[in-house]
PDB file of N, CA and C in Angstrom:
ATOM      1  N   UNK A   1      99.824 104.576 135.453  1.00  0.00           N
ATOM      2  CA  UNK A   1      99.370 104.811 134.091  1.00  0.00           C
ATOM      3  C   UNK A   1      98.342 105.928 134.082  1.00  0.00           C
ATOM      4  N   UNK A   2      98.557 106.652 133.420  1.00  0.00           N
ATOM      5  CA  UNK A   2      97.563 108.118 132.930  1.00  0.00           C
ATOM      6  C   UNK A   2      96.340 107.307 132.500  1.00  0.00           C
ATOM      7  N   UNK A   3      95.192 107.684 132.420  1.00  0.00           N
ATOM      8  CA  UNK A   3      93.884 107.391 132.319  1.00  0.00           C
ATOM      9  C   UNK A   3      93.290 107.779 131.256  1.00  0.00           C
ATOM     10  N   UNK A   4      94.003 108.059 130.129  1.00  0.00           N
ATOM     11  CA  UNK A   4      93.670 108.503 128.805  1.00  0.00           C
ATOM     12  C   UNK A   4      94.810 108.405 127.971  1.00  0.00           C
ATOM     13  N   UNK A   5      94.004 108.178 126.510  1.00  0.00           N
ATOM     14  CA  UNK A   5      95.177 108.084 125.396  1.00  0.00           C
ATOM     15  C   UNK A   5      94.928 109.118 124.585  1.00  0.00           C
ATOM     16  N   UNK A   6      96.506 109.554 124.310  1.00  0.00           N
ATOM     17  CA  UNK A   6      97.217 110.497 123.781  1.00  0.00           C
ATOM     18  C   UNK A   6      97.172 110.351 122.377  1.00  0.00           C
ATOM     19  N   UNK A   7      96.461 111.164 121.324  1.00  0.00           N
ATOM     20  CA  UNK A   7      96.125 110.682 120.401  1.00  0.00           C
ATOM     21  C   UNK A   7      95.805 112.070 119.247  1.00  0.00           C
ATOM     22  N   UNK A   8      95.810 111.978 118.321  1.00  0.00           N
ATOM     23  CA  UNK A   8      95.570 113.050 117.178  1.00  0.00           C
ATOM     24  C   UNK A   8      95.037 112.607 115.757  1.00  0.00           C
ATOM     25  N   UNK A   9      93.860 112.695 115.457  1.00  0.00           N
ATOM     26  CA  UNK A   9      93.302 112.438 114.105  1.00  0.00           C
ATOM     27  C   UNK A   9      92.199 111.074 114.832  1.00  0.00           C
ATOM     28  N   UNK A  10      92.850 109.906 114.175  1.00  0.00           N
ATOM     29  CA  UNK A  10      91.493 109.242 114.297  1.00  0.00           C
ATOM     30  C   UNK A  10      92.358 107.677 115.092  1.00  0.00           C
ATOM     31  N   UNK A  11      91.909 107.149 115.469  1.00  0.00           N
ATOM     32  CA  UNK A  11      91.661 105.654 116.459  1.00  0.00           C
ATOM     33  C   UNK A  11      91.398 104.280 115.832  1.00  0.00           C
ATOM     34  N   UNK A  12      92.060 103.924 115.492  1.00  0.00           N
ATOM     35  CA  UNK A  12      91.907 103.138 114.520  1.00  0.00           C
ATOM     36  C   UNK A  12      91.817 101.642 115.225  1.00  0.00           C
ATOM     37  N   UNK A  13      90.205 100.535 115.439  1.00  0.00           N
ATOM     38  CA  UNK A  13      90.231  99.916 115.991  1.00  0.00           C
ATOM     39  C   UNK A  13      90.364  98.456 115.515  1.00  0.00           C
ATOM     40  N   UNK A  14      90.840  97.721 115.565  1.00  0.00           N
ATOM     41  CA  UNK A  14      90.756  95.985 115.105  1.00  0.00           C
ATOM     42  C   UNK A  14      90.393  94.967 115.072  1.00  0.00           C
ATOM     43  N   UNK A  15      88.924  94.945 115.326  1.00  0.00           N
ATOM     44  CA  UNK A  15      88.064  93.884 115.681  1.00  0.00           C
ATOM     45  C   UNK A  15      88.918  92.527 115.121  1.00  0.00           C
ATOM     46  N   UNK A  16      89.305  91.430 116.008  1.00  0.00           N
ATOM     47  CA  UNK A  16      89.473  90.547 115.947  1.00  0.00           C
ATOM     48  C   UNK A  16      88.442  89.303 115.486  1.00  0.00           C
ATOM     49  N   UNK A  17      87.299  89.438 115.111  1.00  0.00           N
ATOM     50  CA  UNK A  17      85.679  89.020 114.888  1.00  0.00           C
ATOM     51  C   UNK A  17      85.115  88.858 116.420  1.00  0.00           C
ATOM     52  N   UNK A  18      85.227  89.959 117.336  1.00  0.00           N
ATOM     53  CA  UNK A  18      84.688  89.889 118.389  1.00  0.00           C
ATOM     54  C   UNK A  18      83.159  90.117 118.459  1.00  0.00           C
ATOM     55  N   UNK A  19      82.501  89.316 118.392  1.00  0.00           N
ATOM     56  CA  UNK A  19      80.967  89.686 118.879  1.00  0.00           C
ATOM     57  C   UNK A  19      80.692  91.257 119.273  1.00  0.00           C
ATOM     58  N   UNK A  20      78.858  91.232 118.521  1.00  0.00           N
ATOM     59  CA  UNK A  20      78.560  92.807 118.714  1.00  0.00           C
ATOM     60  C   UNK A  20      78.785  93.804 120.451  1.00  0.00           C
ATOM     61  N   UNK A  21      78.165  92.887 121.282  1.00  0.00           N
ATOM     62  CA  UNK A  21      78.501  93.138 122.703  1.00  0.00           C
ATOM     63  C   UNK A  21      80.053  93.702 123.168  1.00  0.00           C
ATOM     64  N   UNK A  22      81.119  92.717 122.944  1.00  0.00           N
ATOM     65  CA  UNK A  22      82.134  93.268 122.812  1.00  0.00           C
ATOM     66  C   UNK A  22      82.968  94.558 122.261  1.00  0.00           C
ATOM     67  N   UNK A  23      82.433  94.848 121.106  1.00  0.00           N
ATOM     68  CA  UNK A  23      82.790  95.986 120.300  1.00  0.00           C
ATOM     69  C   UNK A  23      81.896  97.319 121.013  1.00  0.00           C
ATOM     70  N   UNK A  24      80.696  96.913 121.700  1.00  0.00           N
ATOM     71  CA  UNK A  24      80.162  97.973 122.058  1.00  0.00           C
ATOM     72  C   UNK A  24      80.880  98.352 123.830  1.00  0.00           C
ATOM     73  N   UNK A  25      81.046  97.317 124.131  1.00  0.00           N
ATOM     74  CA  UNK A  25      81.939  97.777 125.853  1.00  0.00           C
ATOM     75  C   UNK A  25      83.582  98.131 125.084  1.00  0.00           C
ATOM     76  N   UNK A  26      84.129  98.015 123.981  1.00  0.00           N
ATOM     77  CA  UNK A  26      84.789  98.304 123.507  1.00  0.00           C
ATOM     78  C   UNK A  26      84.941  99.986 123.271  1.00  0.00           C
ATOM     79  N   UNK A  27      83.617 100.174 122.674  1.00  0.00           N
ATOM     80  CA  UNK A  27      83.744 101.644 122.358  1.00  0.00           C
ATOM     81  C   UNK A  27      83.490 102.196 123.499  1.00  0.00           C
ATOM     82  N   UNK A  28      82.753 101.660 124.658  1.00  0.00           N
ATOM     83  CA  UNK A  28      82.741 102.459 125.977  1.00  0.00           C
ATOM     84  C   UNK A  28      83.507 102.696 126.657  1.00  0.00           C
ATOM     85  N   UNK A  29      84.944 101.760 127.143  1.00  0.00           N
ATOM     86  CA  UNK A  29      85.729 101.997 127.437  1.00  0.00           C
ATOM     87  C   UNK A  29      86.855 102.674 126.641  1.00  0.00           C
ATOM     88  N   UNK A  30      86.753 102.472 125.693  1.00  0.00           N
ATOM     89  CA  UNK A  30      87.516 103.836 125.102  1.00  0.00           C
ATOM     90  C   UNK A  30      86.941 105.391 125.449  1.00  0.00           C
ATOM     91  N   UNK A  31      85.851 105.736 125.476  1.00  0.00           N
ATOM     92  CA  UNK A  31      85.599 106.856 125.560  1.00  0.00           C
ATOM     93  C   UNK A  31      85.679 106.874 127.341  1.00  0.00           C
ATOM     94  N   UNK A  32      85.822 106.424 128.158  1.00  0.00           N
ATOM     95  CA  UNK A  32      86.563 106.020 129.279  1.00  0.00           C
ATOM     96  C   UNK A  32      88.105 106.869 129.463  1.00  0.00           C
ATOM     97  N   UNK A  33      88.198 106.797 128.537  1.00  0.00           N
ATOM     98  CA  UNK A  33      90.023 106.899 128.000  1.00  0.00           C
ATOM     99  C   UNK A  33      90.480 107.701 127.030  1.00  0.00           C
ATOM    100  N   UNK A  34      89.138 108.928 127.198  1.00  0.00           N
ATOM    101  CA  UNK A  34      89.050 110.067 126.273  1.00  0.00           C
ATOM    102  C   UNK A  34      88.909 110.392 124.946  1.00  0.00           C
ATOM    103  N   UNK A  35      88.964 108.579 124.324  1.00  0.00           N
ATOM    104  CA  UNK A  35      88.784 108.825 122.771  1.00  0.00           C
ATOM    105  C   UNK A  35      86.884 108.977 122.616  1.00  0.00           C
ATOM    106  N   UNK A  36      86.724 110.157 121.533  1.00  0.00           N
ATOM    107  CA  UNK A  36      85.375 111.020 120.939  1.00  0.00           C
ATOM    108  C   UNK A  36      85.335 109.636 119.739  1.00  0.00           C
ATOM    109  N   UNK A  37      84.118 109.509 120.211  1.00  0.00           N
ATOM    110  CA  UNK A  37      83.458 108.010 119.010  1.00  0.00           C
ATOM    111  C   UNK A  37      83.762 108.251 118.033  1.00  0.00           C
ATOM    112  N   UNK A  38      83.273 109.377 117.319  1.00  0.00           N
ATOM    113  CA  UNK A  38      83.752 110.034 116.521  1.00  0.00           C
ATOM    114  C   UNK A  38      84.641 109.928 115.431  1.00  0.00           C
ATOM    115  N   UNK A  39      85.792 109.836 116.124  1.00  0.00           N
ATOM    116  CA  UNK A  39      87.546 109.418 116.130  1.00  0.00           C
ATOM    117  C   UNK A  39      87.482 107.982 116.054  1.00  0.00           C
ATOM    118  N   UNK A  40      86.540 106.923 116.038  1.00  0.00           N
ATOM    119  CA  UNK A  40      86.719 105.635 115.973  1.00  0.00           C
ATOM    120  C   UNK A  40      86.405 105.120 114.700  1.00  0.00           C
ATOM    121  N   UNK A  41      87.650 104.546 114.225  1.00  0.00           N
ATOM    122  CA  UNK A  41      87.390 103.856 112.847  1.00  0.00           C
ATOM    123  C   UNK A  41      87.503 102.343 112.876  1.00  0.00           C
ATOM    124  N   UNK A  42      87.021 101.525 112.661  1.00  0.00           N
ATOM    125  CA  UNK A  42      86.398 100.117 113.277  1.00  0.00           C
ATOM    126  C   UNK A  42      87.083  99.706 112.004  1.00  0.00           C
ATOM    127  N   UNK A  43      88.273  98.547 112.001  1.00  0.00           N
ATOM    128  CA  UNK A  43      88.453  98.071 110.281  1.00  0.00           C
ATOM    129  C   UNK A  43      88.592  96.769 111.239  1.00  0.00           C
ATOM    130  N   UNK A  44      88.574  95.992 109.788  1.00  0.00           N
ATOM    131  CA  UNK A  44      88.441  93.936 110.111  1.00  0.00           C
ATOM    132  C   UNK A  44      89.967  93.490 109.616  1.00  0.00           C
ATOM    133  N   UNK A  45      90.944  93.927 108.765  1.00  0.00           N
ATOM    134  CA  UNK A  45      91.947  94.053 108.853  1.00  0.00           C
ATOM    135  C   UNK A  45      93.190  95.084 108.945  1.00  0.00           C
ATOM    136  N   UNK A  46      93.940  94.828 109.883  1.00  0.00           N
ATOM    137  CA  UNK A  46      94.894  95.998 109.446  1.00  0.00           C
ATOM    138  C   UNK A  46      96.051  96.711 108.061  1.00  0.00           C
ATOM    139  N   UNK A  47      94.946  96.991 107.870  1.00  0.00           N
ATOM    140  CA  UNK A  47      96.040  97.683 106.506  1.00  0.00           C
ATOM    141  C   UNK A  47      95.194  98.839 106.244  1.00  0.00           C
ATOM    142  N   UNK A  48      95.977 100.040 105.651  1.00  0.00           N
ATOM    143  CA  UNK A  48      95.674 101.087 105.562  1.00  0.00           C
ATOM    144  C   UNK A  48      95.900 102.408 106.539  1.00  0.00           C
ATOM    145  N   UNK A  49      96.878 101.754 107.720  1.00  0.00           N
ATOM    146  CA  UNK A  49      96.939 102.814 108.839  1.00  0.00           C
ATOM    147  C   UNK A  49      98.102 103.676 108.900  1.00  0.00           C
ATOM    148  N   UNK A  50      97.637 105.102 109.077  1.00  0.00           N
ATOM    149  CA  UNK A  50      99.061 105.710 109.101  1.00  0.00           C
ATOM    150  C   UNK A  50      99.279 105.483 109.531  1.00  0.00           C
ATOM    151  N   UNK A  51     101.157 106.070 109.793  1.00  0.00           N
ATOM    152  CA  UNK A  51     102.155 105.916 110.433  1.00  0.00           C
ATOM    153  C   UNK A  51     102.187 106.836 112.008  1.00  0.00           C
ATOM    154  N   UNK A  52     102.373 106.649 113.095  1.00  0.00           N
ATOM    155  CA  UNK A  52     101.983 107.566 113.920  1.00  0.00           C
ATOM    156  C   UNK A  52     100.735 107.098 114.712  1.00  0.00           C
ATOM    157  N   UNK A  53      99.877 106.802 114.204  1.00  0.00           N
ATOM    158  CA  UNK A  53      98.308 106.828 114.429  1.00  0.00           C
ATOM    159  C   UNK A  53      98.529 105.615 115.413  1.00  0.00           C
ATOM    160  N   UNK A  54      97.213 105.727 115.909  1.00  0.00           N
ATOM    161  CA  UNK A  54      96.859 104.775 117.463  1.00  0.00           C
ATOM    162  C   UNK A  54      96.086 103.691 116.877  1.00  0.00           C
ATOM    163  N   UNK A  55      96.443 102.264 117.187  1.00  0.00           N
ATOM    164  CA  UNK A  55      95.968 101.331 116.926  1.00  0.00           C
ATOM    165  C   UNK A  55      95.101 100.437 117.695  1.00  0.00           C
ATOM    166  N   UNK A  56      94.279 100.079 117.891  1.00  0.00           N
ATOM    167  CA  UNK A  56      93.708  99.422 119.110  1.00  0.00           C
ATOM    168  C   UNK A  56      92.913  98.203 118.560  1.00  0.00           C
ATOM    169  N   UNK A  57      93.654  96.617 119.346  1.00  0.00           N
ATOM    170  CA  UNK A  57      93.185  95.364 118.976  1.00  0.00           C
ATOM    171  C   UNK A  57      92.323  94.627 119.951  1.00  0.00           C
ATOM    172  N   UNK A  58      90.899  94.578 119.406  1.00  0.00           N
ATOM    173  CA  UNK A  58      90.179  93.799 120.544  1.00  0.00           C
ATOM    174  C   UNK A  58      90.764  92.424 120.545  1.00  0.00           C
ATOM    175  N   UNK A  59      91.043  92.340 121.927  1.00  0.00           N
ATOM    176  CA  UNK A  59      90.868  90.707 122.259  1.00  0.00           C
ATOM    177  C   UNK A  59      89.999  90.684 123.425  1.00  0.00           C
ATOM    178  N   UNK A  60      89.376  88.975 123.475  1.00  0.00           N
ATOM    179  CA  UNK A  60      88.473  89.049 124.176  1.00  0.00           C
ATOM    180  C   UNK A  60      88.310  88.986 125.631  1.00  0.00           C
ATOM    181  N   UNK A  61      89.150  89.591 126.628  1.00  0.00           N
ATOM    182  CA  UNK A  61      89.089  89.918 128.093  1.00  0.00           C
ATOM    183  C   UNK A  61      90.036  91.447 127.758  1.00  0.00           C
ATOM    184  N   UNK A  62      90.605  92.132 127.008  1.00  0.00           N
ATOM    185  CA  UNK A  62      91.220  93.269 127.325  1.00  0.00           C
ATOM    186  C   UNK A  62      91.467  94.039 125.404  1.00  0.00           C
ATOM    187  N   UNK A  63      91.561  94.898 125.433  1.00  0.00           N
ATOM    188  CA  UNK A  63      92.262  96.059 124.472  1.00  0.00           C
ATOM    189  C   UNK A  63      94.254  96.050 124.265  1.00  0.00           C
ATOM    190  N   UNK A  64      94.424  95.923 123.425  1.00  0.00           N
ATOM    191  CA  UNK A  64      95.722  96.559 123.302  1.00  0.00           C
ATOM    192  C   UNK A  64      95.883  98.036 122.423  1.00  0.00           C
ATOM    193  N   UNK A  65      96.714  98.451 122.997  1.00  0.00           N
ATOM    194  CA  UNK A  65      96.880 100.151 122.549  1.00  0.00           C
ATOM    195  C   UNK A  65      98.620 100.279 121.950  1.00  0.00           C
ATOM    196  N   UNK A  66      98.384 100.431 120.839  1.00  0.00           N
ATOM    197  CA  UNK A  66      99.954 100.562 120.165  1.00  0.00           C
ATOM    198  C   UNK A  66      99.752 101.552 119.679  1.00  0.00           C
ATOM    199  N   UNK A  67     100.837 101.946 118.908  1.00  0.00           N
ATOM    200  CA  UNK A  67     100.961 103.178 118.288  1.00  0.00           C
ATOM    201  C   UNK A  67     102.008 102.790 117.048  1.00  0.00           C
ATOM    202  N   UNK A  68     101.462 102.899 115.635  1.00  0.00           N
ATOM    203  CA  UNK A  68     101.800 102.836 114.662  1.00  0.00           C
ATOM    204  C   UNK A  68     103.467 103.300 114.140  1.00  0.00           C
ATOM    205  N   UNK A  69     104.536 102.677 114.223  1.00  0.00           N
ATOM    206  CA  UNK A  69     105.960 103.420 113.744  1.00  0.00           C
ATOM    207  C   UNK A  69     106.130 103.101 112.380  1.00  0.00           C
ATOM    208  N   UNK A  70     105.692 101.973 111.858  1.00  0.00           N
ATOM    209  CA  UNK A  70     106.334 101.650 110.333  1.00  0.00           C
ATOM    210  C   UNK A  70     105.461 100.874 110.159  1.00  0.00           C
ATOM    211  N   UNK A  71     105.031 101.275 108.447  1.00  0.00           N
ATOM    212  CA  UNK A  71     104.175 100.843 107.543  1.00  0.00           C
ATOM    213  C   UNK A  71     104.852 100.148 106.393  1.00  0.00           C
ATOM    214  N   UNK A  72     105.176  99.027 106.195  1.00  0.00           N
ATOM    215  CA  UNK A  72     105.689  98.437 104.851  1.00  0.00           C
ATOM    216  C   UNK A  72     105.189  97.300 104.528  1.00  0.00           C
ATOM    217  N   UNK A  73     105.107  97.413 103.239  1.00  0.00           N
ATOM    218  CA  UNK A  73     104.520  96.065 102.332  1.00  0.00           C
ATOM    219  C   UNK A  73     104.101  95.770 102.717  1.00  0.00           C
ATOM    220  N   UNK A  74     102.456  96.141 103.252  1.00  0.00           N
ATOM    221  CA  UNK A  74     101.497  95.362 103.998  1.00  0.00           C
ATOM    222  C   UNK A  74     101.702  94.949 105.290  1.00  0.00           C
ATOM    223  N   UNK A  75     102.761  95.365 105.816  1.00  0.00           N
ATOM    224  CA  UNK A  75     103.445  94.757 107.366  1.00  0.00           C
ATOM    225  C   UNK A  75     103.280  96.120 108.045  1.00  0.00           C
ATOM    226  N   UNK A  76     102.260  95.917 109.170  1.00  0.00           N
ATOM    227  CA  UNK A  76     102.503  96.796 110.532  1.00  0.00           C
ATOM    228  C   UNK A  76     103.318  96.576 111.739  1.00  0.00           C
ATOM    229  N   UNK A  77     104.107  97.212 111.938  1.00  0.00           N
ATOM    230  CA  UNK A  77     105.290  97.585 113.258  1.00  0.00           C
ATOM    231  C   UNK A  77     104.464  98.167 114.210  1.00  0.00           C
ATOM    232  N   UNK A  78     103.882  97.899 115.148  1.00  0.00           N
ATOM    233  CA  UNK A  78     103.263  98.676 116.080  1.00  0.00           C
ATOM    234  C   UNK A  78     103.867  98.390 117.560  1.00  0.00           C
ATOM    235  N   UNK A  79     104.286  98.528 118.331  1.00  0.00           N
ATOM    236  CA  UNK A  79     104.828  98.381 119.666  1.00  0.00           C
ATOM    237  C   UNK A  79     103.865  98.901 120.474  1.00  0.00           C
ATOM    238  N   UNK A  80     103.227  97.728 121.431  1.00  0.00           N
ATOM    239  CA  UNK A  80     102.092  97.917 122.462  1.00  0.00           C
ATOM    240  C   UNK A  80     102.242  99.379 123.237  1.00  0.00           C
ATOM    241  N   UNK A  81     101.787 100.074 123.799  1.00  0.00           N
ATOM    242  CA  UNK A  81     101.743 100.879 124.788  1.00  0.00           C
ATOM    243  C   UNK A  81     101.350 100.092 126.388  1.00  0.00           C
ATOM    244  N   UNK A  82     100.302  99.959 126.007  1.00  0.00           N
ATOM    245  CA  UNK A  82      99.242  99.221 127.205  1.00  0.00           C
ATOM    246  C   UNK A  82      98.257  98.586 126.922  1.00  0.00           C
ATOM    247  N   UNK A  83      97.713  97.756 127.925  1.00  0.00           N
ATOM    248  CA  UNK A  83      96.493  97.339 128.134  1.00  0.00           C
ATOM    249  C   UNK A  83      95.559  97.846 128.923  1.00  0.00           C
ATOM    250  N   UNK A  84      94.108  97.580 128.227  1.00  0.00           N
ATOM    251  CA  UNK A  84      92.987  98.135 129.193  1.00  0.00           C
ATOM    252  C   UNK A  84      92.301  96.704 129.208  1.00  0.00           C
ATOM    253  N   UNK A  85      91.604  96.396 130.570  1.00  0.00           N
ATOM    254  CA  UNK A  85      91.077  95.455 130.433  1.00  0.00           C
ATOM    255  C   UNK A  85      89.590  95.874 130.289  1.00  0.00           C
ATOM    256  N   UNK A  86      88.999  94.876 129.866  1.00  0.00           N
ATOM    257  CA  UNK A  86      87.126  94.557 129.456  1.00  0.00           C
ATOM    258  C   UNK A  86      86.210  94.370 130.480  1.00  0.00           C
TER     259      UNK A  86
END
């Protein structure tokens, strides 16, 4: 596995209600993995994400990294890429 994610525009992350600690080794290991803080948009549910765009769901021992294909009626299609663990 390449050591960085492949990505354009912004990072769109999913706090699961993970504690503040978490979200912060969260954003560290992302920038680990080349994403610019910057580029991190922190939402509490998923809706609103383009199509295309990189999705990333905290859970609490690892990250999942999908990538957005289809947006409908409130339903996200995302198919994992990988995991990073915590």
């Amino acid at each position: 596995m390449e050591n960085k994610i492949n990505y354009v525009g912004k990072i769109f992350v999913y706090n699961t209600g993970m504690p503040e600690d978490t979200i912060k080794a969260t954003r560290r290991k992302l920038e680990e993995f080349g994403v610019d803080q910057n580029d991190i948009v922190m939402i509490e549910l998923p809706e609103g994400i383009p199509e295309g765009s990189i999705m990333v769901t905290i859970w609490p021992h690892y990250l999942s990294v999908a990538k957005v294909k289809l947006v409908r009626d409130g339903s996200i299609y995302a198919p994992q890429l990988f995991n990073i663990e915590l």
